[in-house]
N, C-alpha and C. Protein backbone atom coordinates (compact mmCIF):
# COMPACT_ATOMS: atom_id res chain seq x y z
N UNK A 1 109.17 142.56 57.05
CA UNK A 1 108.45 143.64 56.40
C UNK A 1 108.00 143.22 54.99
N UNK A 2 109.16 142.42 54.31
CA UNK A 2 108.58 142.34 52.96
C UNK A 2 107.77 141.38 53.26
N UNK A 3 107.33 140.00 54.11
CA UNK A 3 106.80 139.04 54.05
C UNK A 3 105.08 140.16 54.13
N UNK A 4 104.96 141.05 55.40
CA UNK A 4 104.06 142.02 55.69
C UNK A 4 103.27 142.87 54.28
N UNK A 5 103.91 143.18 53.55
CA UNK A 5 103.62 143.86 52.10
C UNK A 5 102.62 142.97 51.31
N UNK A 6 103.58 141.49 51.26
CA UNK A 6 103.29 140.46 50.25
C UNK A 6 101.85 139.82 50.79
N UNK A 7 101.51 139.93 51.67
CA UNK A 7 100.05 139.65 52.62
C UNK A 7 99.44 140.52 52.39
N UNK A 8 99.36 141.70 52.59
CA UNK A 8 98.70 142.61 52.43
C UNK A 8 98.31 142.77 50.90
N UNK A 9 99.24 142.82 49.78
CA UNK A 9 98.70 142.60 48.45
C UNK A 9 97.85 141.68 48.14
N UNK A 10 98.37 140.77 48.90
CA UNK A 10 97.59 139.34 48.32
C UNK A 10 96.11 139.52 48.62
N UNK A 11 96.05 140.02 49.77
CA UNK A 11 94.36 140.29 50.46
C UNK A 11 93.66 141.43 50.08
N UNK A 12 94.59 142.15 49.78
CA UNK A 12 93.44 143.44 48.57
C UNK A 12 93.20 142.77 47.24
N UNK A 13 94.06 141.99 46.40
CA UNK A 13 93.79 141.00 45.62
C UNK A 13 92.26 140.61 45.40
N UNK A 14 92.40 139.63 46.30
CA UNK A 14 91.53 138.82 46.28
C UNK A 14 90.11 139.68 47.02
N UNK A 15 90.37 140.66 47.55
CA UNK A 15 89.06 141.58 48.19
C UNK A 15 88.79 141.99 46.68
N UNK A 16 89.95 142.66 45.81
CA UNK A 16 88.80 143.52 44.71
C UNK A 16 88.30 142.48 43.47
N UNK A 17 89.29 141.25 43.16
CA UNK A 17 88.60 140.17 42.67
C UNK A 17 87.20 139.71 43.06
N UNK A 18 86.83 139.71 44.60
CA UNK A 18 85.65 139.16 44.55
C UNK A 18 85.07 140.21 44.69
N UNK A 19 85.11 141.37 44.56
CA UNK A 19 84.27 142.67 44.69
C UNK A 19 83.45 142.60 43.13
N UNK A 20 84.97 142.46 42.03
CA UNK A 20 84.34 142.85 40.90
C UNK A 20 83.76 141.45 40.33
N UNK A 21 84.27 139.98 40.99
CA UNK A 21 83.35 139.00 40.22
C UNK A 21 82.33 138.58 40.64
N UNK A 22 81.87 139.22 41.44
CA UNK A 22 80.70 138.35 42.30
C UNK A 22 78.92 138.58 41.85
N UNK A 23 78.69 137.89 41.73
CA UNK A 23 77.56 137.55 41.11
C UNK A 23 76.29 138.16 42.09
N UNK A 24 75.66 139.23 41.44
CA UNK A 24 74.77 139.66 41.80
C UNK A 24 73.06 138.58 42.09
N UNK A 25 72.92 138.74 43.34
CA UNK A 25 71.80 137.96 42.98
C UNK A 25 70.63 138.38 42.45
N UNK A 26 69.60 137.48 41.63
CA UNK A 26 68.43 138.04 40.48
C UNK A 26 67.50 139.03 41.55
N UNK A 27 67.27 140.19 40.96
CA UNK A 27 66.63 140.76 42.17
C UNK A 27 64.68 140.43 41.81
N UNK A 28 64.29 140.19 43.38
CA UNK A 28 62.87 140.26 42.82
C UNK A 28 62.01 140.44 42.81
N UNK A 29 60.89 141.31 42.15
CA UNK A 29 60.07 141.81 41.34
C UNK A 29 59.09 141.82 43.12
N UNK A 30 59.30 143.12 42.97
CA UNK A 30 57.98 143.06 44.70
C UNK A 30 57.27 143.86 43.75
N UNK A 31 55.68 143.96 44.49
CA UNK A 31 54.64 144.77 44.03
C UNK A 31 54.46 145.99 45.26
N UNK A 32 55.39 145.55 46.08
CA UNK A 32 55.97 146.87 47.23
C UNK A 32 55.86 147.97 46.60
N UNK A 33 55.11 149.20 47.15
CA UNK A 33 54.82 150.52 46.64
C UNK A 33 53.80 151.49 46.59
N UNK A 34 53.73 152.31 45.52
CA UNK A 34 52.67 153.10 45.62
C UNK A 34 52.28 153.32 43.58
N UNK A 35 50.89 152.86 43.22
CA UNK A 35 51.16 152.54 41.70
C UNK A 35 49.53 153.21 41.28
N UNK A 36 49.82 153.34 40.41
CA UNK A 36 48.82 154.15 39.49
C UNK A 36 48.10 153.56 38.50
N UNK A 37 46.64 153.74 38.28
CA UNK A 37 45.74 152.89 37.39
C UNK A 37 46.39 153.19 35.83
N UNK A 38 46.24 153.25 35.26
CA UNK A 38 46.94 153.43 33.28
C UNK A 38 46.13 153.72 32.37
N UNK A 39 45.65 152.08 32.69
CA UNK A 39 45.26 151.61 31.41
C UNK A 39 44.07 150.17 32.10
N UNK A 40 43.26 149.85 30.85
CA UNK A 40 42.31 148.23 31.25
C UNK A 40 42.69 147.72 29.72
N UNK A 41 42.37 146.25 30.04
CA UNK A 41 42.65 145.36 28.95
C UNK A 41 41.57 144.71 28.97
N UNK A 42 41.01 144.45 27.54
CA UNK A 42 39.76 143.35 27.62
C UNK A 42 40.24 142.43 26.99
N UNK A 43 40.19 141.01 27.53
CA UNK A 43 40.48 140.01 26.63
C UNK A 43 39.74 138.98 25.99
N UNK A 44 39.75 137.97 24.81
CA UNK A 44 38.86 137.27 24.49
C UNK A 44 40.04 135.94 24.23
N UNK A 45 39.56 134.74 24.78
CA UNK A 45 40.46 133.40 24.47
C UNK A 45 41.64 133.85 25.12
N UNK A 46 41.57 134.46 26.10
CA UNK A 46 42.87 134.57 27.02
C UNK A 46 44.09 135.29 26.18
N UNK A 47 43.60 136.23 24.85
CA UNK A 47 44.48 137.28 24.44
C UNK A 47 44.10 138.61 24.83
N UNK A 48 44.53 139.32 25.00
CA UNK A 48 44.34 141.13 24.87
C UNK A 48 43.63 140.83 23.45
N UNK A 49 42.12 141.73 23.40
CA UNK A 49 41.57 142.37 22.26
C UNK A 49 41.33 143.67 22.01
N UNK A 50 41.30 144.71 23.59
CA UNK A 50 41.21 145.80 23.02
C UNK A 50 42.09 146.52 24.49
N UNK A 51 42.51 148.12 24.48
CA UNK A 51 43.08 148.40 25.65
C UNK A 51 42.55 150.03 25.63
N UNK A 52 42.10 150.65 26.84
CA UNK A 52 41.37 151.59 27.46
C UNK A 52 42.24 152.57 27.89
N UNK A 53 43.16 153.22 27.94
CA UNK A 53 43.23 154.30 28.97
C UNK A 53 42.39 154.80 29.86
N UNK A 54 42.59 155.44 31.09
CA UNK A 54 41.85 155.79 31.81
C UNK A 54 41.28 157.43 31.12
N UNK A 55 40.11 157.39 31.70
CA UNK A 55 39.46 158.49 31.04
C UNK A 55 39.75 160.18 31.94
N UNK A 56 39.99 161.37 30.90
CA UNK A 56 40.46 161.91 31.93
C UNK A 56 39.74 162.55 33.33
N UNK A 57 40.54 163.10 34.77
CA UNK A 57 39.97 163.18 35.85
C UNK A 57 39.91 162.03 36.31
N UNK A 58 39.76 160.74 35.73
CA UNK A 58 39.39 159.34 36.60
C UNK A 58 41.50 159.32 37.36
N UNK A 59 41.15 158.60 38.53
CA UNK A 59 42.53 158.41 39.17
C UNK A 59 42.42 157.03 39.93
N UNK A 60 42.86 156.51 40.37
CA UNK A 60 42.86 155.73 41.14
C UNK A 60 44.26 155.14 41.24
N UNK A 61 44.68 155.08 42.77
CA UNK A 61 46.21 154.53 43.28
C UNK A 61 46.11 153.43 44.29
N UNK A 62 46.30 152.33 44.11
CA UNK A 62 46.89 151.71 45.31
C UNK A 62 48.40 151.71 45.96
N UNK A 63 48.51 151.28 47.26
CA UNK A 63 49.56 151.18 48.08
C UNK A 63 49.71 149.53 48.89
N UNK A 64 50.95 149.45 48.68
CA UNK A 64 51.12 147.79 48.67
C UNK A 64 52.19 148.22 49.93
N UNK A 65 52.29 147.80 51.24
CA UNK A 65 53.44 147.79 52.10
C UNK A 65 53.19 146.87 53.21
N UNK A 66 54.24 145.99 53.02
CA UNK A 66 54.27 145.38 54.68
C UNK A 66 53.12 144.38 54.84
N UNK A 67 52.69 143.68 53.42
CA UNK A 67 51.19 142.77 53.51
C UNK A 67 50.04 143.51 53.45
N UNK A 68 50.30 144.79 53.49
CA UNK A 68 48.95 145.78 53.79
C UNK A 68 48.64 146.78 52.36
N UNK A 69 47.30 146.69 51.95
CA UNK A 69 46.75 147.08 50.93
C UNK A 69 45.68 148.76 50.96
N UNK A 70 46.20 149.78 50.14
CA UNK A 70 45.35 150.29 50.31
C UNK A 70 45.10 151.10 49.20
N UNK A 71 43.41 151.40 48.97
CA UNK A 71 43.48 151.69 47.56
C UNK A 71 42.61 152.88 47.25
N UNK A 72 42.52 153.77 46.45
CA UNK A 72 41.93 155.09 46.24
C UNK A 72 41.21 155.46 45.13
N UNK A 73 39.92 155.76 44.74
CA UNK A 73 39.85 155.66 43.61
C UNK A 73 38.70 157.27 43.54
N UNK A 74 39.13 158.33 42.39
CA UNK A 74 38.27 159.08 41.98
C UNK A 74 37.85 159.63 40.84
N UNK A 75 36.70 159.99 40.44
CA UNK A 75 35.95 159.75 39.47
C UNK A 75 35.34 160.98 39.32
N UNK A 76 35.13 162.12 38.13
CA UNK A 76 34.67 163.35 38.73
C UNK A 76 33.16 163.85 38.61
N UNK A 77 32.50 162.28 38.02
CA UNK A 77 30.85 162.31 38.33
C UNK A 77 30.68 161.83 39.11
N UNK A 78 31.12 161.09 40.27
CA UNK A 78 30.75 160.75 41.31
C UNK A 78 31.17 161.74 42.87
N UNK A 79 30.07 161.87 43.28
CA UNK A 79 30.35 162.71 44.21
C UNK A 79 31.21 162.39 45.35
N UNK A 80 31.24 161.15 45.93
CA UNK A 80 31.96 160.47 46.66
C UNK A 80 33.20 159.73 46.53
N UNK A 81 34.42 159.48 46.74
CA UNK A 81 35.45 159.15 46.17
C UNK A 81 35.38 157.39 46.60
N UNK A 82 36.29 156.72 46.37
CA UNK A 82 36.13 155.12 46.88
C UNK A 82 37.32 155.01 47.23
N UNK A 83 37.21 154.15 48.31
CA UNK A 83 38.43 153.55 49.00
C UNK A 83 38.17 152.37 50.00
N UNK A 84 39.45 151.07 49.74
CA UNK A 84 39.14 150.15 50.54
C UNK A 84 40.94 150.18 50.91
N UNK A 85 41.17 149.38 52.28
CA UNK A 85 42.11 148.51 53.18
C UNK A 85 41.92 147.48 53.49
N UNK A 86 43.15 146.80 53.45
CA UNK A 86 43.08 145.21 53.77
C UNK A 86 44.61 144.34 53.44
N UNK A 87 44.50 143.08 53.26
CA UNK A 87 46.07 142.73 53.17
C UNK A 87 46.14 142.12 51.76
N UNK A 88 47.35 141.75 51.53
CA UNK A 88 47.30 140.97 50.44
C UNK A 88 48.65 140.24 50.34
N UNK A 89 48.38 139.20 49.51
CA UNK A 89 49.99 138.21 49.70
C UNK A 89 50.07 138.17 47.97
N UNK A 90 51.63 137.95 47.36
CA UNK A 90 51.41 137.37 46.01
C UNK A 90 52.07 135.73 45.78
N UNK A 91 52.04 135.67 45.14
CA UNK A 91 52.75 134.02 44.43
C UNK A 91 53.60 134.59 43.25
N UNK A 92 53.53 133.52 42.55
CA UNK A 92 54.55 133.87 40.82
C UNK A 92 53.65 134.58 40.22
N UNK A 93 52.81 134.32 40.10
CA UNK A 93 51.75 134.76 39.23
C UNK A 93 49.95 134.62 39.97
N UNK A 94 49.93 135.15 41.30
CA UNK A 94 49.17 135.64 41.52
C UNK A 94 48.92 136.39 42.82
N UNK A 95 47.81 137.48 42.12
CA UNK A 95 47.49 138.84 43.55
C UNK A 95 46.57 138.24 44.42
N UNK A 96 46.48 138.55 45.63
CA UNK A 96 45.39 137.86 46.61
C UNK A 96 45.35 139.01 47.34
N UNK A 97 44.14 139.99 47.37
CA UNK A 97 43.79 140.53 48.28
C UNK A 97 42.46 140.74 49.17
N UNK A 98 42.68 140.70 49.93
CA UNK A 98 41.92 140.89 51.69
C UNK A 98 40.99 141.64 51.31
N UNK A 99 40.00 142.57 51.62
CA UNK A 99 39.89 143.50 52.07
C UNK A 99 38.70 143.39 53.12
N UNK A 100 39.14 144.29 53.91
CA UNK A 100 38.60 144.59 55.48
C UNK A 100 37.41 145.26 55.70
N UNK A 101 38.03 147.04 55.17
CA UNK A 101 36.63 147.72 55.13
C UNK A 101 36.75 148.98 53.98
N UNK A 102 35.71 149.62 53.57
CA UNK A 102 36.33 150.66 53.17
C UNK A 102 34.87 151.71 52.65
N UNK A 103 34.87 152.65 51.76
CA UNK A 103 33.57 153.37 51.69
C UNK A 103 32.48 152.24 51.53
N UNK A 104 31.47 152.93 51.70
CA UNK A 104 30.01 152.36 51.95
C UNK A 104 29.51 151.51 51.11
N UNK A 105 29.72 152.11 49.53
CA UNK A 105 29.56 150.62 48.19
C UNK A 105 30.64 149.88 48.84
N UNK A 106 31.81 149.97 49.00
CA UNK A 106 32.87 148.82 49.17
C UNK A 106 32.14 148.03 50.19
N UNK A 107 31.83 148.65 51.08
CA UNK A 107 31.05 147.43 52.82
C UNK A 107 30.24 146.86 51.85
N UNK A 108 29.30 147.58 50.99
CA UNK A 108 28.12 146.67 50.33
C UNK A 108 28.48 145.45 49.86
N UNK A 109 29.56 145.65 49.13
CA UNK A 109 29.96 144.72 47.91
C UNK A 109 30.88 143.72 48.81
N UNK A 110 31.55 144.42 49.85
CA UNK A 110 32.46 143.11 51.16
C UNK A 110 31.05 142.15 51.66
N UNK A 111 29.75 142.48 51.63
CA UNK A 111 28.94 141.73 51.84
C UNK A 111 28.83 140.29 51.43
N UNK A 112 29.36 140.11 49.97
CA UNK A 112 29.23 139.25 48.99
C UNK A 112 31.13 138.68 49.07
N UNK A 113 31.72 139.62 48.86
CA UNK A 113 33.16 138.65 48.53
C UNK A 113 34.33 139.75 48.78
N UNK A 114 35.10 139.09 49.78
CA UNK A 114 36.29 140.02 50.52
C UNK A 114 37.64 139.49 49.87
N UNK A 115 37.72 138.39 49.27
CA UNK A 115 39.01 137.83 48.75
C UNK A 115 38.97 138.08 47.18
N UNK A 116 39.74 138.83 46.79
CA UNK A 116 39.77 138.53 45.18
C UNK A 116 41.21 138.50 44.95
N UNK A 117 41.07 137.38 43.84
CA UNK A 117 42.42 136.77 43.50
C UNK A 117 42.29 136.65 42.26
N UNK A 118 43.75 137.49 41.68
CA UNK A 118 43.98 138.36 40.35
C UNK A 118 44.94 137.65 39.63
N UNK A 119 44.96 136.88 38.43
CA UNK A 119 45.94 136.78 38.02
C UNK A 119 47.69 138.04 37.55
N UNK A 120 48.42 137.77 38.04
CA UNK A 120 49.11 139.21 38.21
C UNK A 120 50.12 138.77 37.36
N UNK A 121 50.37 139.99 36.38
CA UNK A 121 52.07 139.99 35.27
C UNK A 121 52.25 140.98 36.49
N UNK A 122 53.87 141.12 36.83
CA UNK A 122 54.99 141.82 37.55
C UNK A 122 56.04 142.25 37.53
N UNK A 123 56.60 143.55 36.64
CA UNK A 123 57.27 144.00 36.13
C UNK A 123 58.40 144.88 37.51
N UNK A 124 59.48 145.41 36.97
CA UNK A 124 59.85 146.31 37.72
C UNK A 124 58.83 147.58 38.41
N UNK A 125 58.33 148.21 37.11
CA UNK A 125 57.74 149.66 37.38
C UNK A 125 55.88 149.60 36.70
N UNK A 126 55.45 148.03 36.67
CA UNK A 126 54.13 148.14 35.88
C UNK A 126 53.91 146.56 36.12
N UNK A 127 52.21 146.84 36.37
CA UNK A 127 51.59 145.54 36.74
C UNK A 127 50.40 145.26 36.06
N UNK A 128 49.92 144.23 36.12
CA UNK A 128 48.48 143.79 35.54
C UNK A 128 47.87 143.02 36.60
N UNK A 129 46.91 143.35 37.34
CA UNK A 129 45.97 142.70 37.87
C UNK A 129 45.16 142.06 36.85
N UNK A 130 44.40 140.67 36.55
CA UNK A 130 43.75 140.21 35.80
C UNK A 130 42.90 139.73 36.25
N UNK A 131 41.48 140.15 35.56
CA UNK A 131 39.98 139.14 36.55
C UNK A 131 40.16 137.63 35.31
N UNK A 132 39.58 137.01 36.17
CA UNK A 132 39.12 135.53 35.20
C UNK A 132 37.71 135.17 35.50
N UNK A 133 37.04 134.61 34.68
CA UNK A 133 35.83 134.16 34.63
C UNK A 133 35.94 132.91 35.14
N UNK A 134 34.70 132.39 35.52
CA UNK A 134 34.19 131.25 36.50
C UNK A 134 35.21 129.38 35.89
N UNK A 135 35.62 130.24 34.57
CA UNK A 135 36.60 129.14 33.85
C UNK A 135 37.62 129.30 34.21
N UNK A 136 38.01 130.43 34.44
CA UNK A 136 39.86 130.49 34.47
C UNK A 136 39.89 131.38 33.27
N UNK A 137 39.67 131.38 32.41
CA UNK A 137 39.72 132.47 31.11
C UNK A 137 39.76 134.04 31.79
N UNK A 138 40.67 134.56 31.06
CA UNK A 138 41.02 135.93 31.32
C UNK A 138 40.00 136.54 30.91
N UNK A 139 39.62 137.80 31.48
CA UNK A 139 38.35 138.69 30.96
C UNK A 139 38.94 140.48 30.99
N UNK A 140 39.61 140.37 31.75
CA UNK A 140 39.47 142.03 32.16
C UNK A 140 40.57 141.99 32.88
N UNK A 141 41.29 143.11 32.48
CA UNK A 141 42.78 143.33 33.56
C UNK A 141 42.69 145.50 33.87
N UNK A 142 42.93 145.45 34.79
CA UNK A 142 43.59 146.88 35.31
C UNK A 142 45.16 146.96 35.41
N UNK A 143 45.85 148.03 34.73
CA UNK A 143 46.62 147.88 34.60
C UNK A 143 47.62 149.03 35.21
N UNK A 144 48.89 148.82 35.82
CA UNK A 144 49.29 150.00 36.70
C UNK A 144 50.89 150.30 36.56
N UNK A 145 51.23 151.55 36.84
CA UNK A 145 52.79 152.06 37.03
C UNK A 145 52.99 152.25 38.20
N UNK A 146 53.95 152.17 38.36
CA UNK A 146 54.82 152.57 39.66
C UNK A 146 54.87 153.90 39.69
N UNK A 147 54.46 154.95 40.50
CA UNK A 147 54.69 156.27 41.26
C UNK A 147 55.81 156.15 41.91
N UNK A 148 55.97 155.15 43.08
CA UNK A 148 56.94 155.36 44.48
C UNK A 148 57.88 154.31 44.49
């Protein structure tokens, strides 16, 4: 019996030792979700020079799940709202998205170029999509929170 006790301590021991030392692994940064436009950034020499809020009534949300992209955008002089679907993959530092099909300017403009690839900062709860010019130089970023 006592040998029975002395086992049993020993193995809750070492269960709440490695309960409480164990090393969490770095968790990481998905763009998994549902996120909200903010803010735009204009940049010059690849710094931020000036930053926009969205104007009010303007909205626009994308949804990131499962490789699949989808995005919403409304505006309250435009009579028609915008929206495209499609996929998208990231890297360390960059957005790549698809898109497939979506309102009627969007088909127009899928005419010309369906892949755009964003330089992306990736926070817990806030992102930056970034356009670059034909150099690589930063020009223009949209910038977003996490809703979901």
């Amino acid at each position: 019996m006592k040998k029975l006790v002395t086992i049993t301590t020993i193995v809750v021991v070492v269960l709440a030792a490695s309960l409480f030392s164990s090393n969490k692994p770095t968790t990481f940064h998905s763009i998994e979700g549902t996120w909200e436009l903010v803010s735009f950034h204009n940049y010059d020499d690849n710094e931020i020079t000036s930053t926009q809020p969205k104007t009010d009534g303007y909205r626009q949300v994308k949804m990131y799940y499962n490789g699949h992209i989808m995005w919403t955008r409304y505006v309250p002089d435009e009579p028609n709202g915008r929206f495209g679907y499609g996929s998208y993959r990231i890297t360390d530092n960059q957005l790549i998205e698809t898109i497939e099909y979506g309102d009627d300017n969007m088909m127009k403009a899928l005419d010309t170029m369906r892949v755009f690839t964003f330089d992306l900062e990736l926070k817990d709860d806030f992102y930056s999509q970034i356009n670059l010019d034909e150099e690589g130089n930063r020009t223009f970023s949209e910038n977003y929170k996490r809703i979901d």
